[in-house]
PDB file of N, CA and C in Angstrom:
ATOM      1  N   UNK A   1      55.228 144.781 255.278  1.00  0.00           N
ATOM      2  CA  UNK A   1      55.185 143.403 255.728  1.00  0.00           C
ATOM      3  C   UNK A   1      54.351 143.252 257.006  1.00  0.00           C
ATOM      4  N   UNK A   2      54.470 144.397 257.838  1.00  0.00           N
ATOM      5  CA  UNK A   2      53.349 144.109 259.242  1.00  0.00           C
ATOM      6  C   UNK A   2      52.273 144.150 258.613  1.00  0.00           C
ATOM      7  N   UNK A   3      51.492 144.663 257.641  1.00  0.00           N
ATOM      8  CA  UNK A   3      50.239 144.366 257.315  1.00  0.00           C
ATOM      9  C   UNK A   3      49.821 142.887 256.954  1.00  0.00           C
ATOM     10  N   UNK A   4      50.823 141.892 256.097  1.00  0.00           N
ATOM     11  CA  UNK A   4      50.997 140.200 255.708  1.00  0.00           C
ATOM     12  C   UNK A   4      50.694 139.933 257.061  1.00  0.00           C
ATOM     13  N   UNK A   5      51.571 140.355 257.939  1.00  0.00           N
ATOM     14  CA  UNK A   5      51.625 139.704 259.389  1.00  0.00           C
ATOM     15  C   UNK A   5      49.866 139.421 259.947  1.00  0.00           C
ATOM     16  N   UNK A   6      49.869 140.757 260.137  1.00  0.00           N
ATOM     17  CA  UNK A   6      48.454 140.743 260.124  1.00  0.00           C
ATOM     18  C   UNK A   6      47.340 140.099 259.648  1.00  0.00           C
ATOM     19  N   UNK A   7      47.585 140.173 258.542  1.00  0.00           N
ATOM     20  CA  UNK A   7      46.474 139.082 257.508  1.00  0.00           C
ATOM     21  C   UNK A   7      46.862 137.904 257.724  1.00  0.00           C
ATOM     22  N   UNK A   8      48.152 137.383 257.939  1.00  0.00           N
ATOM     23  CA  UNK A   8      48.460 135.749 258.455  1.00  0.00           C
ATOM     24  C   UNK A   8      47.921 135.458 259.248  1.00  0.00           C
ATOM     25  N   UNK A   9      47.891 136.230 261.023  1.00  0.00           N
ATOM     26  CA  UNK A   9      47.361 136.210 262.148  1.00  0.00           C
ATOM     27  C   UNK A   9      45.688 135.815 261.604  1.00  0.00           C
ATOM     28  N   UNK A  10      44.744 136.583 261.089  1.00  0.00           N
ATOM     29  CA  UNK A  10      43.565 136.464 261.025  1.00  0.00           C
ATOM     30  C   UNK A  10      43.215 135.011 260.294  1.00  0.00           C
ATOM     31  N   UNK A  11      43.682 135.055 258.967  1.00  0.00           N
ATOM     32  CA  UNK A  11      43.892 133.404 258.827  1.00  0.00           C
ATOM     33  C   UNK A  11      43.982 132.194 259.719  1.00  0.00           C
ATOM     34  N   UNK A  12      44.837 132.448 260.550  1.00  0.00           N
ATOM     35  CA  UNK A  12      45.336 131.323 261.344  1.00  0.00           C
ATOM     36  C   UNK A  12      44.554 131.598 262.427  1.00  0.00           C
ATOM     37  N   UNK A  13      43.586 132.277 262.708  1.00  0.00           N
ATOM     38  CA  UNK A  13      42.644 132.172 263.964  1.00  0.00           C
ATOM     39  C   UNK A  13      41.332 131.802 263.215  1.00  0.00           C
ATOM     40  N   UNK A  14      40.979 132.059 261.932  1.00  0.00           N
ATOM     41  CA  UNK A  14      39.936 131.328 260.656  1.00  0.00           C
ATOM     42  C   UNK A  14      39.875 130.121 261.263  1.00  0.00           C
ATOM     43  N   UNK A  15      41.407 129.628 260.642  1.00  0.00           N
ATOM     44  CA  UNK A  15      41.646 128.014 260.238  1.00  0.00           C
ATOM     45  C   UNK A  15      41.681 127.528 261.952  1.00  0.00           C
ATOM     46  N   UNK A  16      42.160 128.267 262.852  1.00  0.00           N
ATOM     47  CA  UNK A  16      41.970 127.217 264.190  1.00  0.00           C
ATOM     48  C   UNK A  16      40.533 127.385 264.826  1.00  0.00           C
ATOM     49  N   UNK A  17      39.384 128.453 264.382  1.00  0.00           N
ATOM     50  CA  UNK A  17      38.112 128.537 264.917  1.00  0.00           C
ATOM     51  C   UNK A  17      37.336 127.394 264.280  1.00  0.00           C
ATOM     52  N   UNK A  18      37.853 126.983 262.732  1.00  0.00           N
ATOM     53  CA  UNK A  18      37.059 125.843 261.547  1.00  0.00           C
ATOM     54  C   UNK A  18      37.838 124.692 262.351  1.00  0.00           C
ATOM     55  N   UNK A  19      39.197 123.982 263.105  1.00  0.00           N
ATOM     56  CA  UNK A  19      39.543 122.989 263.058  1.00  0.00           C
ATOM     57  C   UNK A  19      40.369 122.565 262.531  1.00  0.00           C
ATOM     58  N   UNK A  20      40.837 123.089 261.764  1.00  0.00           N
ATOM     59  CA  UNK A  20      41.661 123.121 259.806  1.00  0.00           C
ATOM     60  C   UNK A  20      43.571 123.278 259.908  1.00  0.00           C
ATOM     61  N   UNK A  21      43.657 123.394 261.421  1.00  0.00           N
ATOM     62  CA  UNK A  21      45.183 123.586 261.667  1.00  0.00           C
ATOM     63  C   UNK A  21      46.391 122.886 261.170  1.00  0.00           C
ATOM     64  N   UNK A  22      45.616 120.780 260.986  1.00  0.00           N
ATOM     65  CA  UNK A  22      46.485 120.300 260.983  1.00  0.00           C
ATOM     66  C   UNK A  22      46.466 119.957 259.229  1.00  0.00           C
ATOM     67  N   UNK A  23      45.329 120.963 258.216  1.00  0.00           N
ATOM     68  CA  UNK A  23      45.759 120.722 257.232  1.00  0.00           C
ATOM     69  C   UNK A  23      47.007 121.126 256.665  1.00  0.00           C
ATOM     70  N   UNK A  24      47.540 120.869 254.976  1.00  0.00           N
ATOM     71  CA  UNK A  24      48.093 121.401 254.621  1.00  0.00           C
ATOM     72  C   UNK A  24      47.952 122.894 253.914  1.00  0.00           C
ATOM     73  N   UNK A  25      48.582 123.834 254.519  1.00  0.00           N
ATOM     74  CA  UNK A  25      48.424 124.933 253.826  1.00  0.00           C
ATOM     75  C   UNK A  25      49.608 125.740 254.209  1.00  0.00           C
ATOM     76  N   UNK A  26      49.958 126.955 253.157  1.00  0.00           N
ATOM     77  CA  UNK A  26      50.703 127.852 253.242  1.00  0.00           C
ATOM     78  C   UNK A  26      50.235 129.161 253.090  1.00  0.00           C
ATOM     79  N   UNK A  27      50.919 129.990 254.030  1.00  0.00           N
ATOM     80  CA  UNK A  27      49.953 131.262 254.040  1.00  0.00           C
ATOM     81  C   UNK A  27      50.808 132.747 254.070  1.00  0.00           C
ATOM     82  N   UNK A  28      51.382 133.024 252.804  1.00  0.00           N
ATOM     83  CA  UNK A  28      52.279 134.243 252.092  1.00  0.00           C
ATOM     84  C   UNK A  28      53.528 133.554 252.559  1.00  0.00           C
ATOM     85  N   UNK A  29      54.412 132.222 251.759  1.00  0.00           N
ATOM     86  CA  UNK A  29      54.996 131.664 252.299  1.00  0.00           C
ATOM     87  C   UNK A  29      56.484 132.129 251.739  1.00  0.00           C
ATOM     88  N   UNK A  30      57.835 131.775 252.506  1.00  0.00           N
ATOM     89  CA  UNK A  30      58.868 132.903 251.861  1.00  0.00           C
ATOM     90  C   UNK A  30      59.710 131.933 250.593  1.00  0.00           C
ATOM     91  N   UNK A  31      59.069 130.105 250.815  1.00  0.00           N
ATOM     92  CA  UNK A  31      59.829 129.356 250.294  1.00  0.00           C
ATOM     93  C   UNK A  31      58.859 128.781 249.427  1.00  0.00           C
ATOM     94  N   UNK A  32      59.256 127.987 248.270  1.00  0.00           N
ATOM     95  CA  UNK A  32      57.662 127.522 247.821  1.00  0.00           C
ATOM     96  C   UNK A  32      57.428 126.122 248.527  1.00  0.00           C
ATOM     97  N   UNK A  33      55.670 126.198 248.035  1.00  0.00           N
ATOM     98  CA  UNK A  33      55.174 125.433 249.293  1.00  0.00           C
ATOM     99  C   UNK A  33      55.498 123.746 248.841  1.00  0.00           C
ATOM    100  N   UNK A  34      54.881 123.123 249.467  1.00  0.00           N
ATOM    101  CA  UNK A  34      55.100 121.596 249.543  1.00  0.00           C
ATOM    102  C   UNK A  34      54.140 120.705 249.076  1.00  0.00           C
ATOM    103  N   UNK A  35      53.935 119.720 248.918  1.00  0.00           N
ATOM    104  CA  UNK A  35      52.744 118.776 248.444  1.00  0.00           C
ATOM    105  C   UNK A  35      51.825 118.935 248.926  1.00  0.00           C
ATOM    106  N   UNK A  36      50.557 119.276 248.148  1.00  0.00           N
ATOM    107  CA  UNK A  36      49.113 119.096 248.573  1.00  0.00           C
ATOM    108  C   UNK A  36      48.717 120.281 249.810  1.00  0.00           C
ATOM    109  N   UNK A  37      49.409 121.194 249.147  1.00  0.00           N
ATOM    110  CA  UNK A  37      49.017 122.535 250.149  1.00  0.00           C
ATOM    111  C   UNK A  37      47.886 123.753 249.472  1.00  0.00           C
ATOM    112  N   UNK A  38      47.374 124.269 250.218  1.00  0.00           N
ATOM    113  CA  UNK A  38      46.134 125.010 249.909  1.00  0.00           C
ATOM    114  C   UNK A  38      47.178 126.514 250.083  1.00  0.00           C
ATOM    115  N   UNK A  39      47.931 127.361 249.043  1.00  0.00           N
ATOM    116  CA  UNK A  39      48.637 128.062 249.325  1.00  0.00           C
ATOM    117  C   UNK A  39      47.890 130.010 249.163  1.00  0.00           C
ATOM    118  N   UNK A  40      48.466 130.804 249.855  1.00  0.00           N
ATOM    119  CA  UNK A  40      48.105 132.080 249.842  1.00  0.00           C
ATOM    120  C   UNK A  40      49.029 132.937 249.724  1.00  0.00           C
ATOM    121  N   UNK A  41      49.170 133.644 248.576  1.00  0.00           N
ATOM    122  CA  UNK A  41      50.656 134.729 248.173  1.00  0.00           C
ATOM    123  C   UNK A  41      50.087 135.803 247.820  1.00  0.00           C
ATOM    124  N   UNK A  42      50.680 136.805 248.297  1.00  0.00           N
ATOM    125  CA  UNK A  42      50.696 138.428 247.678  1.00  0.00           C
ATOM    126  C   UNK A  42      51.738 138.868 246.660  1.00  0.00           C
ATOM    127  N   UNK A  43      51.477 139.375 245.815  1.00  0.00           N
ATOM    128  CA  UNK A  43      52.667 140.033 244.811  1.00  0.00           C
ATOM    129  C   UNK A  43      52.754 141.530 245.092  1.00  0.00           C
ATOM    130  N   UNK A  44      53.462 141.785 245.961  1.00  0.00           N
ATOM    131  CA  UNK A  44      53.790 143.488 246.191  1.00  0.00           C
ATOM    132  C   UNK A  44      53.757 143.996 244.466  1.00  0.00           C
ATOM    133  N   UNK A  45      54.305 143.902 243.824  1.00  0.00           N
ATOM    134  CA  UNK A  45      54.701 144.751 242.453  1.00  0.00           C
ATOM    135  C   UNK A  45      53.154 144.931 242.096  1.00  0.00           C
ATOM    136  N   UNK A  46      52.069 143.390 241.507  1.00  0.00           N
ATOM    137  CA  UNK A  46      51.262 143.884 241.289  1.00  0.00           C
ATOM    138  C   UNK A  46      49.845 144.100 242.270  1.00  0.00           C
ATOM    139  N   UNK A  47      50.482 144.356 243.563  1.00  0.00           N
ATOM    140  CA  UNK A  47      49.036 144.418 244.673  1.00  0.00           C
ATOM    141  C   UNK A  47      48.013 143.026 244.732  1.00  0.00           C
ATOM    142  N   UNK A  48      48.476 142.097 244.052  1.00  0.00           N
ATOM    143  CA  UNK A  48      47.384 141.277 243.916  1.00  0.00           C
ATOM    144  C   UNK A  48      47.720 139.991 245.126  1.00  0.00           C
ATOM    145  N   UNK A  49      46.368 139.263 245.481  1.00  0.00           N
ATOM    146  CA  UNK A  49      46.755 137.731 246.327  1.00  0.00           C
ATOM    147  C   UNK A  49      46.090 137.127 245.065  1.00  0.00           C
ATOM    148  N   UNK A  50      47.073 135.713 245.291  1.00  0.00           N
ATOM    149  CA  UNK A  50      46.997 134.630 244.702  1.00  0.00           C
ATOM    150  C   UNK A  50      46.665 133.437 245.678  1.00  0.00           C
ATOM    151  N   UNK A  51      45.550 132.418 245.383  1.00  0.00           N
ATOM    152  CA  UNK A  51      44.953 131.168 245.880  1.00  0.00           C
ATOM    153  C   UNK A  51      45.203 130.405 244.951  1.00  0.00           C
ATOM    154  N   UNK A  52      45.864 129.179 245.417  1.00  0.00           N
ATOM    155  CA  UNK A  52      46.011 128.000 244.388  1.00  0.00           C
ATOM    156  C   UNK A  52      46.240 126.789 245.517  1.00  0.00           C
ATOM    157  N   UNK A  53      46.454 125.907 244.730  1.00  0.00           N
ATOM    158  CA  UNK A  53      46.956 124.546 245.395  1.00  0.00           C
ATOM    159  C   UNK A  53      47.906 123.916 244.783  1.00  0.00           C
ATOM    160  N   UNK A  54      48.495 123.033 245.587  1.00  0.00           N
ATOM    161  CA  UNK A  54      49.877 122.431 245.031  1.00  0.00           C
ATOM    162  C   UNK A  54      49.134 121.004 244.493  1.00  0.00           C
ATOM    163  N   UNK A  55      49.979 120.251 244.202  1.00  0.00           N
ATOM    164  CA  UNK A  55      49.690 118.890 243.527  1.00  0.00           C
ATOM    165  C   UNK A  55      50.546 117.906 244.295  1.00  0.00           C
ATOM    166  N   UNK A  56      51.185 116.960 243.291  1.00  0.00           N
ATOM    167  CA  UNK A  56      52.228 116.399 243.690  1.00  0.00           C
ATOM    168  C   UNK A  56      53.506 116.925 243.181  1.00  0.00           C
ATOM    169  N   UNK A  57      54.821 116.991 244.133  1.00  0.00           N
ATOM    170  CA  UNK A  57      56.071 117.233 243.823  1.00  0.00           C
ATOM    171  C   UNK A  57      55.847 118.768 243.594  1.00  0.00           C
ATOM    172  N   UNK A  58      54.751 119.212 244.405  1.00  0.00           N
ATOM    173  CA  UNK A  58      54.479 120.688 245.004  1.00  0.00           C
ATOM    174  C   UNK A  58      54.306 121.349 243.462  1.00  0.00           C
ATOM    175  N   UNK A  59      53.432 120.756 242.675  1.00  0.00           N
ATOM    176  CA  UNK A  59      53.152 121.436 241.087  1.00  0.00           C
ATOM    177  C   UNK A  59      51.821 121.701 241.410  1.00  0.00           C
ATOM    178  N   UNK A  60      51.441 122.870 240.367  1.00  0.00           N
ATOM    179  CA  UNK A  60      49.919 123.690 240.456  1.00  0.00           C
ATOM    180  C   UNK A  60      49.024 123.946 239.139  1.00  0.00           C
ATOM    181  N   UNK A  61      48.287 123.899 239.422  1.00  0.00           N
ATOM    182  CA  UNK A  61      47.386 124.078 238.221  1.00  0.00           C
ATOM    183  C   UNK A  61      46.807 125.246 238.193  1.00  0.00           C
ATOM    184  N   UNK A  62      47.089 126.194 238.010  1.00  0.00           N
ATOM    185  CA  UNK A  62      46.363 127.890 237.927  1.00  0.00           C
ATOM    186  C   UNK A  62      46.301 128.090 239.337  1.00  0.00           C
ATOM    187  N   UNK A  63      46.690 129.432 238.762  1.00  0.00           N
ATOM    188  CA  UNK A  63      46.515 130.510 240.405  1.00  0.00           C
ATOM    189  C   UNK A  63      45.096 131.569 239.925  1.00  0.00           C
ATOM    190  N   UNK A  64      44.727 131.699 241.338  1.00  0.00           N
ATOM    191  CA  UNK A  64      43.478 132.370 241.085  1.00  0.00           C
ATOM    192  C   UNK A  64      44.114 133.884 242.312  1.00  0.00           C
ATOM    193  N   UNK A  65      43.240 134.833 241.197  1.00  0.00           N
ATOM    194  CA  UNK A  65      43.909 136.293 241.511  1.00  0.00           C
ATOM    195  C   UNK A  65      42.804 137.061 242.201  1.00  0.00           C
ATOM    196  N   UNK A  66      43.026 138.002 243.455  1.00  0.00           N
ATOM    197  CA  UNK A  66      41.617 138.630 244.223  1.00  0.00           C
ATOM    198  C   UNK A  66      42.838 139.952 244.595  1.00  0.00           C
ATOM    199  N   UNK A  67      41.917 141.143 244.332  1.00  0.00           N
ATOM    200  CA  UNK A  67      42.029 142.055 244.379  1.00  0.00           C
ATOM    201  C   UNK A  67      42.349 142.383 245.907  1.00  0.00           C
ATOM    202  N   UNK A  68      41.554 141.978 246.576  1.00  0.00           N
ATOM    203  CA  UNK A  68      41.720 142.539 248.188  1.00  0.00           C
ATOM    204  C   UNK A  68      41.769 141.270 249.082  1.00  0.00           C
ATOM    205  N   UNK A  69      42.569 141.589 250.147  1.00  0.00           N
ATOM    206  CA  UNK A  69      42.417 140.324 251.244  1.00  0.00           C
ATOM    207  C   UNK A  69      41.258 139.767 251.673  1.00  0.00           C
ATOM    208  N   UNK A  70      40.218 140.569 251.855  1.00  0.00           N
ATOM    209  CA  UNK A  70      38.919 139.833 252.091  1.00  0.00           C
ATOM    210  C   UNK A  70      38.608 138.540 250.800  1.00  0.00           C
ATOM    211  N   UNK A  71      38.835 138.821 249.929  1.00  0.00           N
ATOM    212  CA  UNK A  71      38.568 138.294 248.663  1.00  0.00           C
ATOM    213  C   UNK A  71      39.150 136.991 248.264  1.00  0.00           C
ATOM    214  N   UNK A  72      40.569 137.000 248.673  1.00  0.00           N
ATOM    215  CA  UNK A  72      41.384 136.003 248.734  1.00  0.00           C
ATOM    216  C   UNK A  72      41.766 134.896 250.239  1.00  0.00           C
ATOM    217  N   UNK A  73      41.084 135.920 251.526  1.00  0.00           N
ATOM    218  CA  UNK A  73      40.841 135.075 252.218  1.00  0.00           C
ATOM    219  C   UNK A  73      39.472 134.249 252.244  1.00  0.00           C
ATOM    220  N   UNK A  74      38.241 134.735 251.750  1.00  0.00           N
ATOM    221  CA  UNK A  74      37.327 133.676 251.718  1.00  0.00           C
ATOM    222  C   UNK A  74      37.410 132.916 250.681  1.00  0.00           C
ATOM    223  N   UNK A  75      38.289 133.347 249.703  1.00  0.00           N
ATOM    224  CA  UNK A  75      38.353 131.525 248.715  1.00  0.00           C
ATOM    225  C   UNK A  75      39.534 130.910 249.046  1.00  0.00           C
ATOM    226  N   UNK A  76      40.563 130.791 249.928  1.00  0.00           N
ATOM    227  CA  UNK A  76      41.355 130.044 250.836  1.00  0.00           C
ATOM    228  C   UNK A  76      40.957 129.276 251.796  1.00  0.00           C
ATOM    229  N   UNK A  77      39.978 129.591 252.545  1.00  0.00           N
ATOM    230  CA  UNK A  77      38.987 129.114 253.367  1.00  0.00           C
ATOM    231  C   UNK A  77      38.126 128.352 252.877  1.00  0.00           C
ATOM    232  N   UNK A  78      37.636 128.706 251.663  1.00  0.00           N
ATOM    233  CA  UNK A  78      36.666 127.764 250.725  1.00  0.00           C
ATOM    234  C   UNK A  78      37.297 126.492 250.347  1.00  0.00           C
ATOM    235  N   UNK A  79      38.877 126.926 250.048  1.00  0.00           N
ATOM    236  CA  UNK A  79      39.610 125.860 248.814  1.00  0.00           C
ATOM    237  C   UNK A  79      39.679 124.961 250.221  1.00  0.00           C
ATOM    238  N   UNK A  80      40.086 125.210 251.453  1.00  0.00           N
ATOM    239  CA  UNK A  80      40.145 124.208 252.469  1.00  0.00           C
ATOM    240  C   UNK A  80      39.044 123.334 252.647  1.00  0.00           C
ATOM    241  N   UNK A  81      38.003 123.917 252.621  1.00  0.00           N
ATOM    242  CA  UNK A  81      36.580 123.156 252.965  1.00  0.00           C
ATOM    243  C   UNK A  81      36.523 122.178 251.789  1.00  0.00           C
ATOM    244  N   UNK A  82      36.811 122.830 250.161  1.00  0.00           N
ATOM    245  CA  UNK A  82      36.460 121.917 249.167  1.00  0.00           C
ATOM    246  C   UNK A  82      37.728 120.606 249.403  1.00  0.00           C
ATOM    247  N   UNK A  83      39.001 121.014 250.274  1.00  0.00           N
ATOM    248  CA  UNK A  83      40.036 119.688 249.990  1.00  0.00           C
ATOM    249  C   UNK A  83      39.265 118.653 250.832  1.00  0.00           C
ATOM    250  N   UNK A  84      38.576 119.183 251.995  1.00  0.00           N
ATOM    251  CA  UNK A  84      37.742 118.210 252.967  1.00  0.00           C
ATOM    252  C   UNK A  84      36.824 117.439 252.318  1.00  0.00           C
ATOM    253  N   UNK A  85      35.623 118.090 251.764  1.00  0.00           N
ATOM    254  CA  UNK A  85      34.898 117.467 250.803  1.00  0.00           C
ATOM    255  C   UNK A  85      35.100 116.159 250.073  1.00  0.00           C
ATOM    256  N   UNK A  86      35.856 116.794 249.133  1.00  0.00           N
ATOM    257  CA  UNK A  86      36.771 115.962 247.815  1.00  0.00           C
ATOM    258  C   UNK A  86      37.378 114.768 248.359  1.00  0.00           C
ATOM    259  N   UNK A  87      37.913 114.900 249.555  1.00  0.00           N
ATOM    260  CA  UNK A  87      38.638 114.030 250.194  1.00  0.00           C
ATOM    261  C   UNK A  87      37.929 113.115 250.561  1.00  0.00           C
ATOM    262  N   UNK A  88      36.686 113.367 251.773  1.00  0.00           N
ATOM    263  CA  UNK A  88      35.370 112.806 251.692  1.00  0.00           C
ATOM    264  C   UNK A  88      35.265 111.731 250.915  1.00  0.00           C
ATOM    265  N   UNK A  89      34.487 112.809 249.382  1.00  0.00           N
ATOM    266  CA  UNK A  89      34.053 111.967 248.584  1.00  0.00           C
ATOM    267  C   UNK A  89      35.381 110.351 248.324  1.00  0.00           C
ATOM    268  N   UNK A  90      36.516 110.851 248.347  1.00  0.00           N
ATOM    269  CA  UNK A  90      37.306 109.972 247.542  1.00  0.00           C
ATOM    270  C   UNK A  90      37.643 108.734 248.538  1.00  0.00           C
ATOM    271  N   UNK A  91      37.348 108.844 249.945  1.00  0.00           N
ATOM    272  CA  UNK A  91      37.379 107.825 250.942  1.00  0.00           C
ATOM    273  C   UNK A  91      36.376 106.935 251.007  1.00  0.00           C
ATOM    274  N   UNK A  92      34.919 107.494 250.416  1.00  0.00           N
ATOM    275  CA  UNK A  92      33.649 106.987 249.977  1.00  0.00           C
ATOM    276  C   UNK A  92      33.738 106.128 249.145  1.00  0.00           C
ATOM    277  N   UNK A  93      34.421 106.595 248.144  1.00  0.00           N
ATOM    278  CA  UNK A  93      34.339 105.649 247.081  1.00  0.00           C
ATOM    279  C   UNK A  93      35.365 104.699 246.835  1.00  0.00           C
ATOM    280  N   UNK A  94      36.506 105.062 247.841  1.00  0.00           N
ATOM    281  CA  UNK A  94      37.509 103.753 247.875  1.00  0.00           C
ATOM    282  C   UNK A  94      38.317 104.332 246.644  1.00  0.00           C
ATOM    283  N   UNK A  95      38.388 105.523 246.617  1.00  0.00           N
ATOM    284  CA  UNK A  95      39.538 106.275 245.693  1.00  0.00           C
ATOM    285  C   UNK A  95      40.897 106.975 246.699  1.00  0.00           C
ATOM    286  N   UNK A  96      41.935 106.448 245.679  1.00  0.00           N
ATOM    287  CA  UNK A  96      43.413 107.324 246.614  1.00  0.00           C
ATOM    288  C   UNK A  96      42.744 108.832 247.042  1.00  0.00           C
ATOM    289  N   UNK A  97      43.169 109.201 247.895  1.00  0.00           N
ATOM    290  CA  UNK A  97      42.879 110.397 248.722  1.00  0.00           C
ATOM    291  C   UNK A  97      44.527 111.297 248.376  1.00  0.00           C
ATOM    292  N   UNK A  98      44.304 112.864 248.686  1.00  0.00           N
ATOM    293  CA  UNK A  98      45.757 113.511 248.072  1.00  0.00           C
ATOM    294  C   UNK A  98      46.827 113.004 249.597  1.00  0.00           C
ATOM    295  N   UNK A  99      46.245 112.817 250.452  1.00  0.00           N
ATOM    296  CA  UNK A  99      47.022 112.565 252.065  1.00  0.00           C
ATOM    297  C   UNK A  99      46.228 112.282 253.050  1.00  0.00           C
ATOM    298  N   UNK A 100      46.874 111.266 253.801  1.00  0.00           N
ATOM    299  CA  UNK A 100      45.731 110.482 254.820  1.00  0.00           C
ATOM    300  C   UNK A 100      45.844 111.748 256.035  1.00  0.00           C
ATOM    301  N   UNK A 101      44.293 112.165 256.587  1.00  0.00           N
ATOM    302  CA  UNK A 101      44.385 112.923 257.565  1.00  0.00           C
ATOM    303  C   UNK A 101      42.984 112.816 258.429  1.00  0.00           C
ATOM    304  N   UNK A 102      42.940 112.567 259.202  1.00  0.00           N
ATOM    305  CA  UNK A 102      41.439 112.240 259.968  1.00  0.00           C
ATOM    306  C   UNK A 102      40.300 113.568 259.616  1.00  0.00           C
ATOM    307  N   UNK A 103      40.465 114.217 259.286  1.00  0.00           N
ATOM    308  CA  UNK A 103      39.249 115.094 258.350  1.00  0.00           C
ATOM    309  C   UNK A 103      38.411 114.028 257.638  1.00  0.00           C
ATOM    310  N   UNK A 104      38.995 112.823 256.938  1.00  0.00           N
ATOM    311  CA  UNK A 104      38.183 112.740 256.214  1.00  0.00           C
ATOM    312  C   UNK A 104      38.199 111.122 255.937  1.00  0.00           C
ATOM    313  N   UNK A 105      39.443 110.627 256.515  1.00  0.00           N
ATOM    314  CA  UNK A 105      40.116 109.082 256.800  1.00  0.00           C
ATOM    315  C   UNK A 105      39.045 108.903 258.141  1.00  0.00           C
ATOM    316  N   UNK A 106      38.380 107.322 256.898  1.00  0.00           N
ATOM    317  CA  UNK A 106      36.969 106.686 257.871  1.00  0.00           C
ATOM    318  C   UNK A 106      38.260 105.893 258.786  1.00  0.00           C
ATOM    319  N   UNK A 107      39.120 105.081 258.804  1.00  0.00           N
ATOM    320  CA  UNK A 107      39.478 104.278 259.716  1.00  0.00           C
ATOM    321  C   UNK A 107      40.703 105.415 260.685  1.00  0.00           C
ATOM    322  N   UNK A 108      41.248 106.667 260.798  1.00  0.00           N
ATOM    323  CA  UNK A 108      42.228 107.365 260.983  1.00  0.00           C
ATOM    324  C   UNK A 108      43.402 106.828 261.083  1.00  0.00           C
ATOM    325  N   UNK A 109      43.953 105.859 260.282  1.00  0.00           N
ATOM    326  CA  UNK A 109      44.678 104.676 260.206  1.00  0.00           C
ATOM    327  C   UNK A 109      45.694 105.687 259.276  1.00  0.00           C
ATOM    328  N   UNK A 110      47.207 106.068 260.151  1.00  0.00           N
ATOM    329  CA  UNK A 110      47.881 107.068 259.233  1.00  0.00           C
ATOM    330  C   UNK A 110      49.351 105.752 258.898  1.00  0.00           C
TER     331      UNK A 110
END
């Protein structure tokens, strides 16, 4: 488990060097995660990390599997940048957004 620790720590100095603190995300979490979270899990049994995202009422659509922490931390980091994006786009076009958060909310009107 001090090695998770570890890999949490580096994450969370990622996400506060990008800005990305006050998104939603979970990172090797002990409970499952919550709405509209960008989540990161290890499976001791089979060595593997898992990247996925939650939905609504904290539901997911496929987990994506990476062999090594490097692997699974740069597409965690990615999946954050793409929720920014997406979000972006969907404030652009005057589409519901997954959660109002000044990343990407033109008026920051919460």
């Amino acid at each position: 488990m001090e090695i998770l620790e570890e890999q949490k720590q580096k994450l969370l100095e990622e996400i506060h060097k990008l800005g990305y603190e006050s998104l939603r995300y979970s990172i090797f979490p002990e409970e499952y995660p919550g709405e509209w979270e960008v989540v990161i899990e290890f499976n001791g049994k089979q060595q593997i990390y898992f990247v996925y995202g939650t939905m609504d009422r904290g539901s997911y659509n496929g987990k994506h599997a990476y062999p090594t922490f490097e692997e699974a931390k740069t597409a965690f980091i990615d999946f954050l940048a793409d929720i920014i994006k997406i979000n972006k786009y969907y404030t652009k076009e005057g589409m519901p957004v997954n959660y109002l958060h000044p990343l990407w909310s033109d008026d920051n009107i919460y």
